[in-house]
C-alpha atoms as a PDB file:
ATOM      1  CA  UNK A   1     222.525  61.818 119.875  1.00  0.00           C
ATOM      2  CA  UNK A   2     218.846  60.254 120.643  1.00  0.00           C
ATOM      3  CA  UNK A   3     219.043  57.911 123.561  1.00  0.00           C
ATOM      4  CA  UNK A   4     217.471  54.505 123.501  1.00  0.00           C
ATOM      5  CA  UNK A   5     217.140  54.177 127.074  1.00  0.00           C
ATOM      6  CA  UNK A   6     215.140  50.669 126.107  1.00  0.00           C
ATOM      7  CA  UNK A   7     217.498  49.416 124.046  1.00  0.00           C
ATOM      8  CA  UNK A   8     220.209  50.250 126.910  1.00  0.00           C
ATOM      9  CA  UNK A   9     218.041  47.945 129.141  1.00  0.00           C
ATOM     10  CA  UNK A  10     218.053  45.176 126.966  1.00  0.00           C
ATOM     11  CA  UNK A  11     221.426  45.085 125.897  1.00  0.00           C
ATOM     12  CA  UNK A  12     222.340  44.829 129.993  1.00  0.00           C
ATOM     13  CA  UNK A  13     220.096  42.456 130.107  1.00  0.00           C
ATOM     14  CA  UNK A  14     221.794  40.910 127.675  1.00  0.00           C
ATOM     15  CA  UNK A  15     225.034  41.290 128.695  1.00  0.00           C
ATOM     16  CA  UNK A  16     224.370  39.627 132.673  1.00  0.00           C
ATOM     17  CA  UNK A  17     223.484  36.634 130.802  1.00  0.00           C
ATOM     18  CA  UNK A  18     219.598  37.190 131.087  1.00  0.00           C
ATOM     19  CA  UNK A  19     217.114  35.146 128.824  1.00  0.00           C
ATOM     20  CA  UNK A  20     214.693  37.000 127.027  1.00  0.00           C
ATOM     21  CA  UNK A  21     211.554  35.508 126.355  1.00  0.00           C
ATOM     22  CA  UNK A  22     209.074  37.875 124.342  1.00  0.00           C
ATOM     23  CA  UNK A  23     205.544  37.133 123.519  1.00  0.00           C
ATOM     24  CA  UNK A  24     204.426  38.118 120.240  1.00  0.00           C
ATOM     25  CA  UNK A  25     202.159  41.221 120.123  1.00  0.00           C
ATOM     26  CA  UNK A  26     200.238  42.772 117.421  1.00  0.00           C
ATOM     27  CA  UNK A  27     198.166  45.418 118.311  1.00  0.00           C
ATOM     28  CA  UNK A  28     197.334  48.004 121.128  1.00  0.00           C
ATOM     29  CA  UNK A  29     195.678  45.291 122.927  1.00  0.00           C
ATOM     30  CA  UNK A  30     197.998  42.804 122.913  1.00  0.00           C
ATOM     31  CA  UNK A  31     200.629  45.061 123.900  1.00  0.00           C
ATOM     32  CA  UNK A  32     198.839  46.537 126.323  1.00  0.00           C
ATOM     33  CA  UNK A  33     198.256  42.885 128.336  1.00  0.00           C
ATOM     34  CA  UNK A  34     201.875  41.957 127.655  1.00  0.00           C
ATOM     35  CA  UNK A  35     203.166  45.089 128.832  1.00  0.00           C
ATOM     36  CA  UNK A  36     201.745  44.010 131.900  1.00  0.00           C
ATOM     37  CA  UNK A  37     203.304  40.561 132.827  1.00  0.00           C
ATOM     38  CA  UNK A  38     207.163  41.397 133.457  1.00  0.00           C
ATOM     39  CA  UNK A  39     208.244  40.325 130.564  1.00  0.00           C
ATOM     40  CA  UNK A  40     211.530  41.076 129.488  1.00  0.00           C
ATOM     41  CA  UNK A  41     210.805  42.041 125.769  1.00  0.00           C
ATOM     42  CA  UNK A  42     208.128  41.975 123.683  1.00  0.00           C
ATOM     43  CA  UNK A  43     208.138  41.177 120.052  1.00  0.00           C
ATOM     44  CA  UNK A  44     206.020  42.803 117.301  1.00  0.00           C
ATOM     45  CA  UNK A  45     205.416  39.793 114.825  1.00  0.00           C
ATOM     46  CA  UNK A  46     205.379  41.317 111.176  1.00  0.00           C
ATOM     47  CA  UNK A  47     202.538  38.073 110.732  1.00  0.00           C
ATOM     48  CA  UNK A  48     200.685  39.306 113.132  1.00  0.00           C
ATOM     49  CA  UNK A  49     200.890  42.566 112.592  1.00  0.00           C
ATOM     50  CA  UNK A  50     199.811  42.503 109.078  1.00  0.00           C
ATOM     51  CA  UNK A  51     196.768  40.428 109.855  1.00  0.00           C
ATOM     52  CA  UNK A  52     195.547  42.706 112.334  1.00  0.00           C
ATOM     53  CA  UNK A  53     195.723  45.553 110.313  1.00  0.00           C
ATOM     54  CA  UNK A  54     194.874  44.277 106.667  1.00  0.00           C
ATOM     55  CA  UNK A  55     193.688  41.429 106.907  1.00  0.00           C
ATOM     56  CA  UNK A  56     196.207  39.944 104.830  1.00  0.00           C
ATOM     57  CA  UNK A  57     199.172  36.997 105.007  1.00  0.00           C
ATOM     58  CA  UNK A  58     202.423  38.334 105.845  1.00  0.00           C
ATOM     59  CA  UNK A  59     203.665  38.051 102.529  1.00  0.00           C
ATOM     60  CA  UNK A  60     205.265  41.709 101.541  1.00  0.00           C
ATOM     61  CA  UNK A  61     201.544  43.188 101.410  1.00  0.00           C
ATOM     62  CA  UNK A  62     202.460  45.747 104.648  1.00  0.00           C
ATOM     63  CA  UNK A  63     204.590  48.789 103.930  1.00  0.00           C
ATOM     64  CA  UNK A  64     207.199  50.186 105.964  1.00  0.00           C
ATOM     65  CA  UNK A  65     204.660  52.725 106.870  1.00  0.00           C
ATOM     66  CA  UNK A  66     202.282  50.325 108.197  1.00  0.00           C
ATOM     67  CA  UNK A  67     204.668  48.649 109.817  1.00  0.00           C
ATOM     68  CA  UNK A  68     206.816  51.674 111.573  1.00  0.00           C
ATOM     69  CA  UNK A  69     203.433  53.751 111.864  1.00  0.00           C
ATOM     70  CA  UNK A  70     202.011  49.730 114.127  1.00  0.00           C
ATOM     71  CA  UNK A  71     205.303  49.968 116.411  1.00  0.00           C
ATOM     72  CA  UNK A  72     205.015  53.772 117.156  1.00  0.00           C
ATOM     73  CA  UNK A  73     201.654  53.522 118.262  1.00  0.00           C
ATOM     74  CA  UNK A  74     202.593  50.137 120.052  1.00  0.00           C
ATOM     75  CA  UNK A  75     205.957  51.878 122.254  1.00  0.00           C
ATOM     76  CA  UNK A  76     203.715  54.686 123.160  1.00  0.00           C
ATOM     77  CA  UNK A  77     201.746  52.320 125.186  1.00  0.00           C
ATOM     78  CA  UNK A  78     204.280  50.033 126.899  1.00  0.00           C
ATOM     79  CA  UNK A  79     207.425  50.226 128.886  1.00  0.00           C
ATOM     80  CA  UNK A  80     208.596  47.207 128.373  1.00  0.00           C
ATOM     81  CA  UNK A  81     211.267  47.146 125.561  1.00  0.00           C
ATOM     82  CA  UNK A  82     210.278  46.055 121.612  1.00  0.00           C
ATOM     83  CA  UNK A  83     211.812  44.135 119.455  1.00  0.00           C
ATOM     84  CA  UNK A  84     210.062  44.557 116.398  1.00  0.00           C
ATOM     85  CA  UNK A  85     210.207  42.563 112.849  1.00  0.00           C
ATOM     86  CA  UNK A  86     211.546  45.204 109.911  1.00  0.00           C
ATOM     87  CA  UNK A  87     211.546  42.210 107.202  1.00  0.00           C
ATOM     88  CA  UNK A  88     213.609  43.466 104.721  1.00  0.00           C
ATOM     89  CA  UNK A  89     214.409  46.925 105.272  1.00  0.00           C
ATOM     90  CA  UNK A  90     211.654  47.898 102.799  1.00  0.00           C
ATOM     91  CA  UNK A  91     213.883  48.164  99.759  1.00  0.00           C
ATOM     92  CA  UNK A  92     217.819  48.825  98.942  1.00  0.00           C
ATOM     93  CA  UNK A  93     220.024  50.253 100.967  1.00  0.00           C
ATOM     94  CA  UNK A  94     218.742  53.872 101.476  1.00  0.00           C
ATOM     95  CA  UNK A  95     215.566  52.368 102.864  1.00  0.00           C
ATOM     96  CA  UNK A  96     217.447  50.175 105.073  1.00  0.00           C
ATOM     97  CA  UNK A  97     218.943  53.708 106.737  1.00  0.00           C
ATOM     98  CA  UNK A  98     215.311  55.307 106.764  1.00  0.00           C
ATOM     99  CA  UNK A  99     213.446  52.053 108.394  1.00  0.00           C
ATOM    100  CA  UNK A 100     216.618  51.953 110.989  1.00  0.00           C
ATOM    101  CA  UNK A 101     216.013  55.494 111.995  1.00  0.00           C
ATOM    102  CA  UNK A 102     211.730  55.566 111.511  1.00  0.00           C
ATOM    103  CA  UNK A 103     211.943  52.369 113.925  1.00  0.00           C
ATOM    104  CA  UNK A 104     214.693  53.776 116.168  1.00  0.00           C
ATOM    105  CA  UNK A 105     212.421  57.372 116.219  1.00  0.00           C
ATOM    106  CA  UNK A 106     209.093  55.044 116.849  1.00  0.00           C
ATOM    107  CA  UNK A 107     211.290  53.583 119.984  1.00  0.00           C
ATOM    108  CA  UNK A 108     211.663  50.246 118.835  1.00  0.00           C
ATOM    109  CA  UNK A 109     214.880  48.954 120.750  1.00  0.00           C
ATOM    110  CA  UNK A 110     215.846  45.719 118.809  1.00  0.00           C
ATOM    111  CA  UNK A 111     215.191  46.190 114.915  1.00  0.00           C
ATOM    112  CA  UNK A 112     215.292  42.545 113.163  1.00  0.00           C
ATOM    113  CA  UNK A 113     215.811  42.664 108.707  1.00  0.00           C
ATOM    114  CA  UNK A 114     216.210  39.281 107.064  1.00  0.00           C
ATOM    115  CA  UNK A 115     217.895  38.700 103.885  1.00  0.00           C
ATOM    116  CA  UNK A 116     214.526  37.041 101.807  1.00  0.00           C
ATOM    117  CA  UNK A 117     214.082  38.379  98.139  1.00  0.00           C
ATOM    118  CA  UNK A 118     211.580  41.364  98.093  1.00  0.00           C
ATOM    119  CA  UNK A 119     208.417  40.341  98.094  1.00  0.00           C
ATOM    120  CA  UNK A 120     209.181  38.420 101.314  1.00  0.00           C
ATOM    121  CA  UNK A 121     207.373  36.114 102.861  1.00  0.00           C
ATOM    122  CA  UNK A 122     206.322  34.874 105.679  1.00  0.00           C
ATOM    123  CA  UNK A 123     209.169  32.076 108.272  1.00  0.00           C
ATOM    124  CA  UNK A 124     208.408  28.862 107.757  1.00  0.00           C
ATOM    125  CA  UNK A 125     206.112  29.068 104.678  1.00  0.00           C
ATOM    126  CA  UNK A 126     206.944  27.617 100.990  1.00  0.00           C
ATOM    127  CA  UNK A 127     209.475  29.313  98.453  1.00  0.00           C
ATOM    128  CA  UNK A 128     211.316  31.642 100.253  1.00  0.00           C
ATOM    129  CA  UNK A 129     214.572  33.068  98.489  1.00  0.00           C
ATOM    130  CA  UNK A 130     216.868  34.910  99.797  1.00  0.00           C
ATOM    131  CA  UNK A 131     219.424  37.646  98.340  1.00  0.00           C
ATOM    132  CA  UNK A 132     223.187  37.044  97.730  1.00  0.00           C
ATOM    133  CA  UNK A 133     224.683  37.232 101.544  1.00  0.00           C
ATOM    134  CA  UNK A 134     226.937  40.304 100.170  1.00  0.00           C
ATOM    135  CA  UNK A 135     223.884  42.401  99.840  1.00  0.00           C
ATOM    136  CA  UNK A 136     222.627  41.636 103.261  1.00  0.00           C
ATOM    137  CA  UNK A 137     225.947  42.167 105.057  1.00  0.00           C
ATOM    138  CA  UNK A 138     225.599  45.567 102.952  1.00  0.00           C
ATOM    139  CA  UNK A 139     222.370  46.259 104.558  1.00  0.00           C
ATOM    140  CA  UNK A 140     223.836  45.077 108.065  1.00  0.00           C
ATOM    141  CA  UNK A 141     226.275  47.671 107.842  1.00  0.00           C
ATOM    142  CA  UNK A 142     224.355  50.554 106.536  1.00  0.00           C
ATOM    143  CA  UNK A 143     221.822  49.250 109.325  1.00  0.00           C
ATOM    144  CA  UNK A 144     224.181  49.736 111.619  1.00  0.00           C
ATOM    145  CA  UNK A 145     225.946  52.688 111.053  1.00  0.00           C
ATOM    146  CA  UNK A 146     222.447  54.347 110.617  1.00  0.00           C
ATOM    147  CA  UNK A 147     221.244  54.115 114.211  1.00  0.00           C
ATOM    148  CA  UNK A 148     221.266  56.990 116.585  1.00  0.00           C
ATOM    149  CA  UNK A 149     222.106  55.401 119.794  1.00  0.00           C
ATOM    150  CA  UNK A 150     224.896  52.474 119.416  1.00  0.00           C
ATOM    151  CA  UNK A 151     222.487  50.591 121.816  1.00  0.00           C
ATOM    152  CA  UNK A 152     219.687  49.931 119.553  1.00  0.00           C
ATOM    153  CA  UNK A 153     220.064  46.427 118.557  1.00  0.00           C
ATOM    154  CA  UNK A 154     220.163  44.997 114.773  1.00  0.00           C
ATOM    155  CA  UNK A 155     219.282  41.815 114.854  1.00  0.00           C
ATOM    156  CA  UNK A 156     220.247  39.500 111.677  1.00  0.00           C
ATOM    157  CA  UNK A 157     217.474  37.168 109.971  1.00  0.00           C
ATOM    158  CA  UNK A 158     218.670  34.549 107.725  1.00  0.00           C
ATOM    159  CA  UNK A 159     216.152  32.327 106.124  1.00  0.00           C
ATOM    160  CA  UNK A 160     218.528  30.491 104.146  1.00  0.00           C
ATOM    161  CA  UNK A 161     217.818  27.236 105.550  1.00  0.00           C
ATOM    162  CA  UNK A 162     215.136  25.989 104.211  1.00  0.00           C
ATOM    163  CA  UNK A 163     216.119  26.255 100.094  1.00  0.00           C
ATOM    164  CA  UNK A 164     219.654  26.223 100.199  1.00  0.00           C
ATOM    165  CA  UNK A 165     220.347  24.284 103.790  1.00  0.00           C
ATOM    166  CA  UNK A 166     221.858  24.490 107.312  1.00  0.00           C
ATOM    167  CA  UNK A 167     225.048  24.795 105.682  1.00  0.00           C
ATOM    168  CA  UNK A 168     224.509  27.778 104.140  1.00  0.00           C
ATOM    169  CA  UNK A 169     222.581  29.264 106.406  1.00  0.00           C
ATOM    170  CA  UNK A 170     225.337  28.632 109.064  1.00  0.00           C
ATOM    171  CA  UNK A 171     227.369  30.421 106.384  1.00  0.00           C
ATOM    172  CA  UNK A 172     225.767  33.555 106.273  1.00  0.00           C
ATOM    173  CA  UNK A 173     225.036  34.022 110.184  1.00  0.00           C
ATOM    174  CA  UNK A 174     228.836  33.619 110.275  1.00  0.00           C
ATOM    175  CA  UNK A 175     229.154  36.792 107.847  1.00  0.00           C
ATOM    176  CA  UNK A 176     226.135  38.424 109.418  1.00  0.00           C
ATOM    177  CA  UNK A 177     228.282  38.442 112.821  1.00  0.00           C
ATOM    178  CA  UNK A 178     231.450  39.603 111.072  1.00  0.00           C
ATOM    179  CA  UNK A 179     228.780  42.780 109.311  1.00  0.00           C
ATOM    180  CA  UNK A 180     228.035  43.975 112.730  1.00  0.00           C
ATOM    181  CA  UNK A 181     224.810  42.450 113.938  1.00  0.00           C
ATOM    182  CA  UNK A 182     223.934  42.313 117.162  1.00  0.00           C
ATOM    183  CA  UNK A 183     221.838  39.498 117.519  1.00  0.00           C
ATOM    184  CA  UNK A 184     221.825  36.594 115.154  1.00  0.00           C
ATOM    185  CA  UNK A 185     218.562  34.736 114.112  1.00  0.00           C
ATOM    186  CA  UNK A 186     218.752  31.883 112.025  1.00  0.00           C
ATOM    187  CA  UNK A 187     214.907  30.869 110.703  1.00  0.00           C
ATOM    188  CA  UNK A 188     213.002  27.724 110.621  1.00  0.00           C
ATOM    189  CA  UNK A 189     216.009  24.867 111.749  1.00  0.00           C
ATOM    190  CA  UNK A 190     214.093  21.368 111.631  1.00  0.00           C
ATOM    191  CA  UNK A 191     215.239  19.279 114.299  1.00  0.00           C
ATOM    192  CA  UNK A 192     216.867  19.878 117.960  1.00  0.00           C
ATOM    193  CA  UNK A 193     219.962  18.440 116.411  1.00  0.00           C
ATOM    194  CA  UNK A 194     219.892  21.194 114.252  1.00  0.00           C
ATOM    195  CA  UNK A 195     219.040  23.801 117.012  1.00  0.00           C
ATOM    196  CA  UNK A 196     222.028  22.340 119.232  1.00  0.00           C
ATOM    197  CA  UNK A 197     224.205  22.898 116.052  1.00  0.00           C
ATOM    198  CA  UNK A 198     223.561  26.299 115.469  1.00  0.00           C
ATOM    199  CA  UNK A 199     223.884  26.909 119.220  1.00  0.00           C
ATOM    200  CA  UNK A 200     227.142  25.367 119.027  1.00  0.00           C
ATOM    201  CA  UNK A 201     228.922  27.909 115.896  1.00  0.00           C
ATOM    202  CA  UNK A 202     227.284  31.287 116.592  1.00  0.00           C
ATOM    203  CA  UNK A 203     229.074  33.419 118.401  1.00  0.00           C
ATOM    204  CA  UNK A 204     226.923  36.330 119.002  1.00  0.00           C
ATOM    205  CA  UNK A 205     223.656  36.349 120.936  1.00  0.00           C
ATOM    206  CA  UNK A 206     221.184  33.818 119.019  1.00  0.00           C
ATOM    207  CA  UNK A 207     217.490  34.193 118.796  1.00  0.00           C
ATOM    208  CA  UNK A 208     214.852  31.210 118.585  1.00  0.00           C
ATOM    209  CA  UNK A 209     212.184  31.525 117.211  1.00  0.00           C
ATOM    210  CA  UNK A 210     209.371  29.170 118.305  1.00  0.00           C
ATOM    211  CA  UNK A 211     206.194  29.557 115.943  1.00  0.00           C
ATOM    212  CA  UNK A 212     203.246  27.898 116.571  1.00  0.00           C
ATOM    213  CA  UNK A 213     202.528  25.627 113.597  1.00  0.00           C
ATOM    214  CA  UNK A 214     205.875  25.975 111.837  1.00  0.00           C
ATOM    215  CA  UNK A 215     209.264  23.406 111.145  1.00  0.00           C
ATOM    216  CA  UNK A 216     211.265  24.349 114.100  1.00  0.00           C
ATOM    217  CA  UNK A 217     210.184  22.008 117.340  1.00  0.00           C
ATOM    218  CA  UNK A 218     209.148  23.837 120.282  1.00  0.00           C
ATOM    219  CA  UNK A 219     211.789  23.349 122.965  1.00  0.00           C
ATOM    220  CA  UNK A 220     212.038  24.903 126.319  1.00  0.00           C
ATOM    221  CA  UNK A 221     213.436  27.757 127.562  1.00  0.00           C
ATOM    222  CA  UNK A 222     216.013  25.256 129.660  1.00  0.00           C
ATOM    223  CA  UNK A 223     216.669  23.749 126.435  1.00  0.00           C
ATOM    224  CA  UNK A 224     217.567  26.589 124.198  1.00  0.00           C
ATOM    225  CA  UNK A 225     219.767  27.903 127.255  1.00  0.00           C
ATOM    226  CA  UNK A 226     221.754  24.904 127.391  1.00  0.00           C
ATOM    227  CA  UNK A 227     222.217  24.980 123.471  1.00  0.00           C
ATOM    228  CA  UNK A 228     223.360  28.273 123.586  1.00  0.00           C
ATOM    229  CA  UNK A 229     220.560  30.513 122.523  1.00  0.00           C
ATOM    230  CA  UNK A 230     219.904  34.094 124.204  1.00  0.00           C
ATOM    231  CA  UNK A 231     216.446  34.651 123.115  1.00  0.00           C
ATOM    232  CA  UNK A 232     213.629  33.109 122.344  1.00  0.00           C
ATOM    233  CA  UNK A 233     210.520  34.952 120.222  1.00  0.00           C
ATOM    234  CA  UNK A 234     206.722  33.600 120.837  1.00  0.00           C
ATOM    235  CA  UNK A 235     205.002  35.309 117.647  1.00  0.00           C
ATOM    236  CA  UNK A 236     202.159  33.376 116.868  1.00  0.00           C
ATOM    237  CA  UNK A 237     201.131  32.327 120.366  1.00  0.00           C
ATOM    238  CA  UNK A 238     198.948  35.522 120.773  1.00  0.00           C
ATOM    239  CA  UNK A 239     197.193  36.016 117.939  1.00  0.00           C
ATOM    240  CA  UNK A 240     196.343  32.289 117.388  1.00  0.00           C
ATOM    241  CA  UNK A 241     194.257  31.997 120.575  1.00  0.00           C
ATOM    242  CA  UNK A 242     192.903  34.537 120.488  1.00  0.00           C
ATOM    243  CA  UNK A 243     191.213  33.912 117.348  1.00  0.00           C
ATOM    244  CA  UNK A 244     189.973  30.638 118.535  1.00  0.00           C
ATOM    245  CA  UNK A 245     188.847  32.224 121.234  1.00  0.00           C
ATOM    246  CA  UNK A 246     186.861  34.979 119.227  1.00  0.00           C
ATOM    247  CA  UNK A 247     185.782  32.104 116.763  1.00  0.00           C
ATOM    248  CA  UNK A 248     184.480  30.005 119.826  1.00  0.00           C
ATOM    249  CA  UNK A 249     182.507  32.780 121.627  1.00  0.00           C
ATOM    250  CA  UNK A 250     180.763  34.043 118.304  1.00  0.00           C
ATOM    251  CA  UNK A 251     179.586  30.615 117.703  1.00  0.00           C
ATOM    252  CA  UNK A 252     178.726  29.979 121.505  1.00  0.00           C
ATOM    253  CA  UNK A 253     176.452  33.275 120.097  1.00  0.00           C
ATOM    254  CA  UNK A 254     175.291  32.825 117.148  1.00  0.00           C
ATOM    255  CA  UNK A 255     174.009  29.276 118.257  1.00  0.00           C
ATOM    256  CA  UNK A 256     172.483  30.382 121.596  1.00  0.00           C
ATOM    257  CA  UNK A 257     171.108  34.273 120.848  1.00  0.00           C
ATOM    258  CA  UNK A 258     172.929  35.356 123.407  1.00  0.00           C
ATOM    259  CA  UNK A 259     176.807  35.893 125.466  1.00  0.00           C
ATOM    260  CA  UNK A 260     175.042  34.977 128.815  1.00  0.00           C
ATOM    261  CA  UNK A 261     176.812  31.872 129.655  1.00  0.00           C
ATOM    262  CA  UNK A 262     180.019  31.794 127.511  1.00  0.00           C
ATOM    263  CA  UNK A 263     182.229  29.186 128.136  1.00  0.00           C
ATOM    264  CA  UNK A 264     185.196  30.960 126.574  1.00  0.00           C
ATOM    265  CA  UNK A 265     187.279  33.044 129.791  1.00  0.00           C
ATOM    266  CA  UNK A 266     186.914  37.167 129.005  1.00  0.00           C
ATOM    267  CA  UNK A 267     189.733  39.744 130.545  1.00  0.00           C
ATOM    268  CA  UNK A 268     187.454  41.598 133.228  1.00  0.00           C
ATOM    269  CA  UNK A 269     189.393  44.751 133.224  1.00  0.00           C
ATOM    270  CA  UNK A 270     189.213  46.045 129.796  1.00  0.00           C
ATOM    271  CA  UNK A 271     188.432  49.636 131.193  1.00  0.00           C
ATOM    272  CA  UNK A 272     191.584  49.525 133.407  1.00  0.00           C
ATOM    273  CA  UNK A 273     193.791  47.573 131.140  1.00  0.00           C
ATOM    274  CA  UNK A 274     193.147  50.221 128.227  1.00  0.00           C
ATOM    275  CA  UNK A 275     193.724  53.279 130.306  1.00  0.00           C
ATOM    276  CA  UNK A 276     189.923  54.344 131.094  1.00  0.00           C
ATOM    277  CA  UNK A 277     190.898  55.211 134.309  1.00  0.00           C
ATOM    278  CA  UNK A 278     192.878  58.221 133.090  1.00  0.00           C
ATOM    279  CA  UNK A 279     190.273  59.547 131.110  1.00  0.00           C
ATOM    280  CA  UNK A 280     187.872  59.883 134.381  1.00  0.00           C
ATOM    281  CA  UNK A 281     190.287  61.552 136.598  1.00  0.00           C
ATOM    282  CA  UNK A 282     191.111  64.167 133.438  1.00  0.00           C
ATOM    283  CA  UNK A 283     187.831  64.856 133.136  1.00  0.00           C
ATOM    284  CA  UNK A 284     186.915  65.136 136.818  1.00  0.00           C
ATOM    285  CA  UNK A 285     190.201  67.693 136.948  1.00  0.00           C
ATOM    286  CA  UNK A 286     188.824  69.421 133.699  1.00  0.00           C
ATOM    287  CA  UNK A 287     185.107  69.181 134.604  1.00  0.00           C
ATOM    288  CA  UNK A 288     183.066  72.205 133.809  1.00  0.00           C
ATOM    289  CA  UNK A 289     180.695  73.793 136.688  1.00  0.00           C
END
C-alpha cells in the first residue's frame, strides 16, 4: 500500500482540533512562496489553476491531465501538504477511480470532487447545476474505496445552494457524510446566518471557502471556529493580487520607459526562493577542470 505520509499529517492535524487555513496556489511560484510561510495546507484552486495555464475561466476547459499533471509538478516542490480541487472527477465513475489514484500518485493529500453537471463551472458564478445526489454519493464511494492510503482525504463539494437552496444543499452534505467523505464543503452560503447554520448540522469536518469577490461574506478565522467549521480555503487571494500587482508595475512601465522607481513591492529572493542555489553548488561539485 502507497503511504500518504501528507495526508497522515493533516488528518492529525485534524483530529487535535487544528484549523487549517490554506492559501490558494496556482503555480510553481505560488507554491513555492506558500510553501514557505508555515502554513498548514495549501490549496490548489482549479480557478486559478486554469488561468495560469490556459488562460481560460474555470469553466470545464482544463482536463484531468492538466489538472493532475499542475499538482504533480506543484507537490514536487513543497512539503507542506495539498489539498487540491478535482471538480468533478473528470467524468463517470471509472474516472472518478483514475483522478483519485493520478492525484493520490501526484501526492495530493486532500482530493476535493463536487457534484456540478459536467461542464462545471466555476463557485459562485451563474447557472450552476448539479447531478442527482445518488450519483455523487456513487462517486464518493468509488472515490473512496479507490485511494491507496485510507489517509488521503475526499473531501465533498456540494454546490447545490445556489439553484435549488440551503435546504437542499444541507440535504446532500448530510448524504455526502453518510457516502464516506471526509471533509464536507458546502459552496457559496450567502449570509453568516447561513454559515452558522451549516456549522450547526454537519457533522464531519466542514470547509469554508472564502473567495475573494464571491456570495459567501468573508468572516474570520475566530468566526468560522466558533460556527463549527475546520477549514477554511483562500483561493483567489493569490492570484488576484498578484495580477494587480503585474497590471500596476507594467503600467508604472509603459508610462515611465523604465522599472527604476516602481512603486509596486518585488520578492528580492527570486534566485533563492526558486532553488538557484542548488543549481550552483551542483555545478561547483560537477565542475569540469
Amino acid at each position: 500500500m502507497t503511504v500518504n505520509v501528507k495526508a497522515r499529517a493533516l488528518r492529525e492535524r485534524l483530529a487535535k482540533g487544528e484549523f487549517i487555513l490554506a492559501p490558494g496556489i496556482y503555480d510553481g511560484i505560488s507554491a513555492r512562496v506558500a510553501d514557505k510561510m508555515g502554513f498548514p495546507a495549501l490549496y490548489m484552486t482549479g480557478y486559478g489553476a486554469t488561468a495560469s495555464m490556459l488562460g481560460l475561466p474555470d469553466a470545464g476547459l482544463a482536463t484531468y491531465s492538466d489538472m493532475v499533471g499542475r499538482a504533480e509538478m506543484i507537490c514536487s516542490v513543497i512539503d507542506t501538504p495539498l489539498m487540491a480541487d478535482a471538480d468533478t472527477g473528470y467524468g463517470g465513475l471509472l474516472n472518478v477511480q483514475r483522478t483519485v489514484r493520478g492525484y493520490e500518485a501526484a501526492g495530493v493529500a486532500a482530493i476535493q470532487i463536487e457534484d456540478q453537471e459536467m461542464p462545471k463551472k466555476c463557485g459562485h458564478t451563474p447557472g450552476r447545476r448539479v447531478v442527482p445526489a445518488e450519483d455523487m454519493v456513487l462517486k464518493l464511494k468509488v472515490a473512496c474505496e479507490a485511494r491507496r492510503d485510507e489517509a488521503t482525504l475526499i473531501i465533498a463539494r456540494t454546490d447545490a445552494r445556489t439553484a435549488l437552496g440551503l435546504d437542499e444543499a444541507l440535504r446532500r452534505a448530510k448524504l455526502y457524510e453518510q457516502a464516506g467523505a471526509d471533509v464536507i464543503f458546502v459552496e457559496s452560503p450567502e449570509s453568516e446566518a447561513e454559515l452558522e447554520r451549516i456549522g450547526r448540522e454537519v457533522e464531519k469536518p466542514l470547509l469554508a471557502n472564502m473567495v475573494e469577490f464571491g456570495k459567501t461574506p468573508r468572516a474570520e478565522v475566530a468566526k468560522l471556529k466558533q460556527w463549527g467549521f475546520d477549514l477554511a480555503i483562500y483561493p483567489g487571494l493569490g492570484f488576484s493580487v498578484a495580477a494587480e500587482a503585474m497590471r500596476q508595475a507594467w503600467e508604472f512601465l509603459k508610462d515611465k520607459g523604465t522599472s527604476s522607481g516602481v512603486a509596486v513591492p518585488q520578492y528580492r529572493d527570486m534566485h533563492e526562493l526558486m532553488g538557484f542555489s542548488d543549481v550552483w553548488d551542483f555545478e561547483k561539485k560537477w565542475a569540469q577542470p
